[in-house]
N, C-alpha and C. Protein backbone atom coordinates (compact mmCIF):
# COMPACT_ATOMS: atom_id res chain seq x y z
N UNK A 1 0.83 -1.18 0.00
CA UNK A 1 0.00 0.00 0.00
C UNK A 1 0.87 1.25 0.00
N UNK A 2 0.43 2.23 -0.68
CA UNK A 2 1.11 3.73 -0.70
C UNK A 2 0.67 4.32 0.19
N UNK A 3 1.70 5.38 0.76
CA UNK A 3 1.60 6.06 1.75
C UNK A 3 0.30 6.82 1.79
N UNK A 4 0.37 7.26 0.38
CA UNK A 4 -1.16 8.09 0.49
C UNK A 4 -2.53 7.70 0.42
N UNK A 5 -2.59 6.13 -0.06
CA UNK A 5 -3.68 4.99 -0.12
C UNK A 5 -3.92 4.87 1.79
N UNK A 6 -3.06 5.13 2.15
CA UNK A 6 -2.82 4.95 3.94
C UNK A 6 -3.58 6.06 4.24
N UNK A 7 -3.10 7.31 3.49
CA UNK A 7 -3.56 8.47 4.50
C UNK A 7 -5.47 8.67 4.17
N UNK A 8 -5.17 8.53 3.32
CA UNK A 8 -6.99 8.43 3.04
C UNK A 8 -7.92 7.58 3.24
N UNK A 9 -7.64 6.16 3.35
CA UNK A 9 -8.18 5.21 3.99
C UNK A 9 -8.52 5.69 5.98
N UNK A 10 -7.04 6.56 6.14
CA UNK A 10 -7.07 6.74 8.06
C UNK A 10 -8.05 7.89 7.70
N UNK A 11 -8.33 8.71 6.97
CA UNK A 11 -8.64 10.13 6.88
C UNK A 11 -10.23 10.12 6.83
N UNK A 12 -10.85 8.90 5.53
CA UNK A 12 -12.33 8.23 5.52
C UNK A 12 -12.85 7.40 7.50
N UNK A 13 -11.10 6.75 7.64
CA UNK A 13 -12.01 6.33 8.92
C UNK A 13 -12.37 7.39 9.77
N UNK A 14 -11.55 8.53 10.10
CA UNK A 14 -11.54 9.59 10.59
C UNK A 14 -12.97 10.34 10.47
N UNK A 15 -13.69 10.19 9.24
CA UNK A 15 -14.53 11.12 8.94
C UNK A 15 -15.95 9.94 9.40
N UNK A 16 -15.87 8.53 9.08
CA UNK A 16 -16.92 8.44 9.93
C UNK A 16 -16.74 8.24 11.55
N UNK A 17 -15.58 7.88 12.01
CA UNK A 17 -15.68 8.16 13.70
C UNK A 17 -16.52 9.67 14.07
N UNK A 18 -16.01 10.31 13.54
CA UNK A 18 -16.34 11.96 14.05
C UNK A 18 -17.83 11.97 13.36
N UNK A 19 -18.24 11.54 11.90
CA UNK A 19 -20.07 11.22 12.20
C UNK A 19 -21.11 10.64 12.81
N UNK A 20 -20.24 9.51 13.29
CA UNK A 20 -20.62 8.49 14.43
C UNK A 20 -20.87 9.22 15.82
N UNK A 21 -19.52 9.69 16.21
CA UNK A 21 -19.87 10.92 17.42
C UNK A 21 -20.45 11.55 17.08
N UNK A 22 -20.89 12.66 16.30
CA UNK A 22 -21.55 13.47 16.13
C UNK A 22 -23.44 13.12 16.57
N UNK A 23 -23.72 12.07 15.63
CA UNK A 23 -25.09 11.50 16.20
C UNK A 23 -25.51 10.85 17.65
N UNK A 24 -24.29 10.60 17.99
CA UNK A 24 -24.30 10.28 19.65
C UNK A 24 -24.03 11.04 20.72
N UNK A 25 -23.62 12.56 20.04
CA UNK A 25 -24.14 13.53 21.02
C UNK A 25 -22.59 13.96 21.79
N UNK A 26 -21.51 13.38 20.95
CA UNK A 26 -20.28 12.83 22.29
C UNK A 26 -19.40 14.08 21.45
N UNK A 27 -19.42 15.63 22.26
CA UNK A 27 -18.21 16.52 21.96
C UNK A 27 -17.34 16.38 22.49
N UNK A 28 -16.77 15.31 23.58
CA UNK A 28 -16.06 15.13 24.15
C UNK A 28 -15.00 14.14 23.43
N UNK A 29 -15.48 13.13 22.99
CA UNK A 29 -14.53 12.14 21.87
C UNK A 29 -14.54 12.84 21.02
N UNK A 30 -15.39 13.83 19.95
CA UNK A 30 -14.75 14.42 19.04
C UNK A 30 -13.49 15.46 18.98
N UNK A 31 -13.32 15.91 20.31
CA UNK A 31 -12.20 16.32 20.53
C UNK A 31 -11.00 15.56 20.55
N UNK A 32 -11.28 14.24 21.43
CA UNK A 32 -10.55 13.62 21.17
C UNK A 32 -9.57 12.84 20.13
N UNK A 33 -10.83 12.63 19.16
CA UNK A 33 -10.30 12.25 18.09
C UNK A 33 -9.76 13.27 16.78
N UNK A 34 -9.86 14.77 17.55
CA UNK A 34 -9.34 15.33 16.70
C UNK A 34 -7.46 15.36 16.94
N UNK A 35 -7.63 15.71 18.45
CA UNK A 35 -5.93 15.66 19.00
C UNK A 35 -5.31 14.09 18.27
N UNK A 36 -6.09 13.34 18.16
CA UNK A 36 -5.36 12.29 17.57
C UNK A 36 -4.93 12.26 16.20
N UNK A 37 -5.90 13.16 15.51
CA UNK A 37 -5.58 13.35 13.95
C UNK A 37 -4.55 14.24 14.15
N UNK A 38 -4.10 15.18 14.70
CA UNK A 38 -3.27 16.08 14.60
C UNK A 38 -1.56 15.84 15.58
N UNK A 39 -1.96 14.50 16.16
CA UNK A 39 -0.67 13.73 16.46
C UNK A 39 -0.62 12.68 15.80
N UNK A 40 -1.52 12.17 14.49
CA UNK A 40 -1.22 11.38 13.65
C UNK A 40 -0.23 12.35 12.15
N UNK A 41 -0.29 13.65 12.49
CA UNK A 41 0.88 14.47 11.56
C UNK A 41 -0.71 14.56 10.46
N UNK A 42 -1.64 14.76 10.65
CA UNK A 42 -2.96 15.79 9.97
C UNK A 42 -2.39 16.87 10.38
N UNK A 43 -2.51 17.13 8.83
CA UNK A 43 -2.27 19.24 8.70
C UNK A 43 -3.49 20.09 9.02
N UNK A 44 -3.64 21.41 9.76
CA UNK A 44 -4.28 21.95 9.82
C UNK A 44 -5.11 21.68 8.89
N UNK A 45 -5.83 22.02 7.06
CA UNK A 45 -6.24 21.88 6.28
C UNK A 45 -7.29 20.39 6.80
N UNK A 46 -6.77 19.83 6.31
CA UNK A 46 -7.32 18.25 6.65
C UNK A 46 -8.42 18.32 7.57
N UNK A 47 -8.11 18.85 9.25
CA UNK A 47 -8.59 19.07 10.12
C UNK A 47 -9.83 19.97 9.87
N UNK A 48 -9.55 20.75 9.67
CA UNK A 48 -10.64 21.97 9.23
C UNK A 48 -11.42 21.30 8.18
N UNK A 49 -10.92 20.86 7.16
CA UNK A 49 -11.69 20.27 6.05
C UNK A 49 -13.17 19.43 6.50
N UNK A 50 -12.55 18.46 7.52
CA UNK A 50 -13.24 16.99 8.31
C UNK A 50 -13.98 18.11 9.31
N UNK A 51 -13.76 18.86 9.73
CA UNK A 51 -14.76 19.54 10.92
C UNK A 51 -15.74 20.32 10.37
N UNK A 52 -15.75 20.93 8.93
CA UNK A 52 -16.62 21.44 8.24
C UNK A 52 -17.28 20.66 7.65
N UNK A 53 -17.45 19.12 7.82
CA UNK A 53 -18.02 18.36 7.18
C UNK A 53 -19.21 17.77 8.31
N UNK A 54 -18.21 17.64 9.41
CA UNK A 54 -19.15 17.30 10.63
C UNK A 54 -19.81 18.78 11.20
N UNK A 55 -19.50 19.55 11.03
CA UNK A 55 -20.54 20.92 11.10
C UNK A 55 -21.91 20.70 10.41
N UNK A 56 -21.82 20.44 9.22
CA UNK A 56 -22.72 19.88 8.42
C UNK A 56 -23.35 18.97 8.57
N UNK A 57 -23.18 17.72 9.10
CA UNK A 57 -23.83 16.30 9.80
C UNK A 57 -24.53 17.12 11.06
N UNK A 58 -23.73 17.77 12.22
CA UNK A 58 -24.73 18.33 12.96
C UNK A 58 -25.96 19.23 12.63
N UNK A 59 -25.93 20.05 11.56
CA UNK A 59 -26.60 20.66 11.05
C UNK A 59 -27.84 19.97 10.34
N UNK A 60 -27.65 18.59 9.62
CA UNK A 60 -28.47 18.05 9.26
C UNK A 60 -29.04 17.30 10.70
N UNK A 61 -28.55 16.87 10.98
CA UNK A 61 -28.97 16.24 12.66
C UNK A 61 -30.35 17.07 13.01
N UNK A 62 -29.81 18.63 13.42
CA UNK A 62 -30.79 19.38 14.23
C UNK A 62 -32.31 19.62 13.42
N UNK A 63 -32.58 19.02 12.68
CA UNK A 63 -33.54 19.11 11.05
C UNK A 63 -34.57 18.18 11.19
């Protein structure tokens, strides 16, 4: 596997953990699992990218 087949495979799991939390109400692991993306060497970008996505899942949530 390529490094970057790696990073996007961790990056998709990344994005449903944090939708998963999101519907379960848990801001507390989503924090968590953000410090983990960003000691897994996630660039700012990335981060922001995935949190504007789950902004959006909450947003559909409250609907």
């Amino acid at each position: 596997m390529k490094n970057s087949t790696i990073l996007q495979t961790g990056i998709e799991w990344i994005k449903r953990r944090v939708k998963k939390r999101l519907e379960q109400g848990q801001k507390k692991e989503i924090k968590r699992t953000i410090r983990k993306m960003s000691k897994k060497g996630m660039n700012v970008a990335e981060i922001a990218n995935i949190l504007d996505m789950a902004e959006d899942v909450r947003e559909r949530l409250k609907k």
